[in-house]
C-alpha atoms as a PDB file:
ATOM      1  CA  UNK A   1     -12.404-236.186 -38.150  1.00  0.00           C
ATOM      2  CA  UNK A   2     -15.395-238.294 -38.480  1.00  0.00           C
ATOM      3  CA  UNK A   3     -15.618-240.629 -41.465  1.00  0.00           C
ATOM      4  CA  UNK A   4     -17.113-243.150 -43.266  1.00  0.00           C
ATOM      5  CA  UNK A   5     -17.897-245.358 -46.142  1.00  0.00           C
ATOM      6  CA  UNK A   6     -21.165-245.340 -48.304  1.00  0.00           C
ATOM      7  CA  UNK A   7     -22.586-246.409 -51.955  1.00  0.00           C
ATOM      8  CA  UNK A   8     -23.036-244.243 -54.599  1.00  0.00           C
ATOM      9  CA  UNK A   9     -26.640-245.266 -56.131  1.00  0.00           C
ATOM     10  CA  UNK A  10     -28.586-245.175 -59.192  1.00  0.00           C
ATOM     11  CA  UNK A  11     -28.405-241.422 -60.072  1.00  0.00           C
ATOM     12  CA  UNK A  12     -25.830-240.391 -58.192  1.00  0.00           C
ATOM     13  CA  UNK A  13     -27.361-240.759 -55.043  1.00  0.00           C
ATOM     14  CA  UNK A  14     -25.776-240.612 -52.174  1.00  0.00           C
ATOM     15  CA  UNK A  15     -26.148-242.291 -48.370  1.00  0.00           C
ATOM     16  CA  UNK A  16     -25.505-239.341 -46.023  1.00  0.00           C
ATOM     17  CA  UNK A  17     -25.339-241.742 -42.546  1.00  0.00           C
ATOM     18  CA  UNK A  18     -27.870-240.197 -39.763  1.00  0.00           C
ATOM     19  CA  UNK A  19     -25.026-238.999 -37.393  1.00  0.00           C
ATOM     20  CA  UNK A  20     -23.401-236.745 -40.411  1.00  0.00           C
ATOM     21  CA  UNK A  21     -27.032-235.613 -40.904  1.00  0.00           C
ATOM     22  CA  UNK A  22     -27.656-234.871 -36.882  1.00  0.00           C
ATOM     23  CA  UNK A  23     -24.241-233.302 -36.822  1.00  0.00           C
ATOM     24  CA  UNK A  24     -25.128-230.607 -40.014  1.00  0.00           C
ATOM     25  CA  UNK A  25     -28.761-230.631 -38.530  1.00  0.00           C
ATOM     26  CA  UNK A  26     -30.025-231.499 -42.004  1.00  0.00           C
ATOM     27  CA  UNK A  27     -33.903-233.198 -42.809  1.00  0.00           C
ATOM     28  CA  UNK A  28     -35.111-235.037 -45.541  1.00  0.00           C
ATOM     29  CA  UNK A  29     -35.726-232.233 -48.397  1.00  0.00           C
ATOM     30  CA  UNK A  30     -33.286-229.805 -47.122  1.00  0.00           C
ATOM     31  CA  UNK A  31     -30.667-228.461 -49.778  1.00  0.00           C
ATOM     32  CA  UNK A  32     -27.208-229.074 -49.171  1.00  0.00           C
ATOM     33  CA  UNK A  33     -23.945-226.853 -50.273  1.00  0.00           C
ATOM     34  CA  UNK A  34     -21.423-229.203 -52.600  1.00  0.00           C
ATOM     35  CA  UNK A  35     -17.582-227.701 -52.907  1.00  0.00           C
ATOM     36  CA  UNK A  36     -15.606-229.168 -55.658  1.00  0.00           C
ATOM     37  CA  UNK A  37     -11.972-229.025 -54.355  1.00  0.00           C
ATOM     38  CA  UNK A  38      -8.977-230.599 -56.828  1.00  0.00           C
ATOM     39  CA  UNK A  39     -10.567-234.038 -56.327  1.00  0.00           C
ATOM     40  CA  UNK A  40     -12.668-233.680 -52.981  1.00  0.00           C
ATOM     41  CA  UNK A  41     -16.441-232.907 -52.771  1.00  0.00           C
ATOM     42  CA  UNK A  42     -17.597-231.096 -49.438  1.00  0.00           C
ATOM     43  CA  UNK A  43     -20.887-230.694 -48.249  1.00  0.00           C
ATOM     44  CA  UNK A  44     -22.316-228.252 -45.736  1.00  0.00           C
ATOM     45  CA  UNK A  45     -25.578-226.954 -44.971  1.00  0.00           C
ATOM     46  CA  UNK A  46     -26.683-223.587 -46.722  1.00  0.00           C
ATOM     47  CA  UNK A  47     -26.399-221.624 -43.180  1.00  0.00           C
ATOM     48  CA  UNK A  48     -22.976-222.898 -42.829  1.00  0.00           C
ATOM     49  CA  UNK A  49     -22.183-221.468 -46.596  1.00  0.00           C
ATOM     50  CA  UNK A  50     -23.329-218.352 -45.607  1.00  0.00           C
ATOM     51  CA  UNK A  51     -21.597-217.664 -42.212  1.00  0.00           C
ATOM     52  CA  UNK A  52     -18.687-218.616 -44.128  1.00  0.00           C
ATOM     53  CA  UNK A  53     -18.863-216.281 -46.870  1.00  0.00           C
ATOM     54  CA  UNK A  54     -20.004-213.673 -44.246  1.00  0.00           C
ATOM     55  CA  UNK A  55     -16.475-214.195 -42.741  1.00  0.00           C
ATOM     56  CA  UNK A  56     -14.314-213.936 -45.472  1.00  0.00           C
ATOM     57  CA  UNK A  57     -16.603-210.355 -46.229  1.00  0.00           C
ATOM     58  CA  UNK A  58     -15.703-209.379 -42.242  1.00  0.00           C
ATOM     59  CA  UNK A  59     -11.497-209.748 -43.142  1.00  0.00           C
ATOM     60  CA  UNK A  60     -12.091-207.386 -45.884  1.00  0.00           C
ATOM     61  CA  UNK A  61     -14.144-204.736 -44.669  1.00  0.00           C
ATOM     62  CA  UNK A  62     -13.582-202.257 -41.597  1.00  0.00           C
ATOM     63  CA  UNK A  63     -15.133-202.896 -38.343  1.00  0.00           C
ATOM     64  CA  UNK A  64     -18.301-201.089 -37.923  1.00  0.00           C
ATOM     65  CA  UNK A  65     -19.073-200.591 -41.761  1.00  0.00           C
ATOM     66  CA  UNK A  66     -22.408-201.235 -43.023  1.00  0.00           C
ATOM     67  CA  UNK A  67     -22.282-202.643 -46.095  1.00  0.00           C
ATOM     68  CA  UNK A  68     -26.235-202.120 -47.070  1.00  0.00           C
ATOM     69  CA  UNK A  69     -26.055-198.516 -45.871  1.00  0.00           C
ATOM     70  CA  UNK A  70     -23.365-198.091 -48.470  1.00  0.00           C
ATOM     71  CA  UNK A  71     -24.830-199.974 -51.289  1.00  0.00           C
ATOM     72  CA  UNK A  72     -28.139-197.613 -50.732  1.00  0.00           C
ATOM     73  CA  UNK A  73     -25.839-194.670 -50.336  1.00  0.00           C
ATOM     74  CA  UNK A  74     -24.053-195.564 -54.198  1.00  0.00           C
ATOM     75  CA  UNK A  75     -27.821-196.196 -55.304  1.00  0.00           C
ATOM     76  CA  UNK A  76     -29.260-192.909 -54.465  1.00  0.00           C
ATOM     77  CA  UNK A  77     -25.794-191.389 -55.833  1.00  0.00           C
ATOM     78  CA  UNK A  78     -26.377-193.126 -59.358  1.00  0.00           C
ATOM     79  CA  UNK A  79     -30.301-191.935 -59.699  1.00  0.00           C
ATOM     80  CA  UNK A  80     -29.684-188.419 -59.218  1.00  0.00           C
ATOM     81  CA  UNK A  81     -27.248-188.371 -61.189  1.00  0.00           C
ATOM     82  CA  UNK A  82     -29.106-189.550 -63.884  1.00  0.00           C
END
């Protein structure tokens, strides 16, 4: 694991160091993820947030299943039924 040391600023700013930035292939103005965890912050990039979150949907749905198709599916259920 890569680590190291920075300053915590006026405002709660915070010194990402350019090879953690290079490494999450983050820019100056591009949002960031934060994780509070017991007493541990993690950061990732939003695309990372999502492919994990996309992952722990894949465990609990069956291969092949299209998730949209069966939101629109419930939809068109609901109107005519109303």
């Amino acid at each position: 694991m890569d680590e190291a040391k920075t300053r915590l600023t006026a405002g709660g700013r915070l010194v990402l160091p350019a090879r953690f930035r290079r490494a999450l292939g983050l820019k100056v103005g591009d949002e960031v993820v934060l994780c509070l965890s017991g007493r541990e912050v993690r950061m990732m990039a939003p695309r990372e947030a999502v492919r994990r979150a996309q992952e722990l949907v894949r465990r609990h749905v069956p291969r092949g299943t299209a998730l949209s198709q069966e939101l629109l599916r419930d939809r068109r259920a609901e109107t005519r039924s109303e």
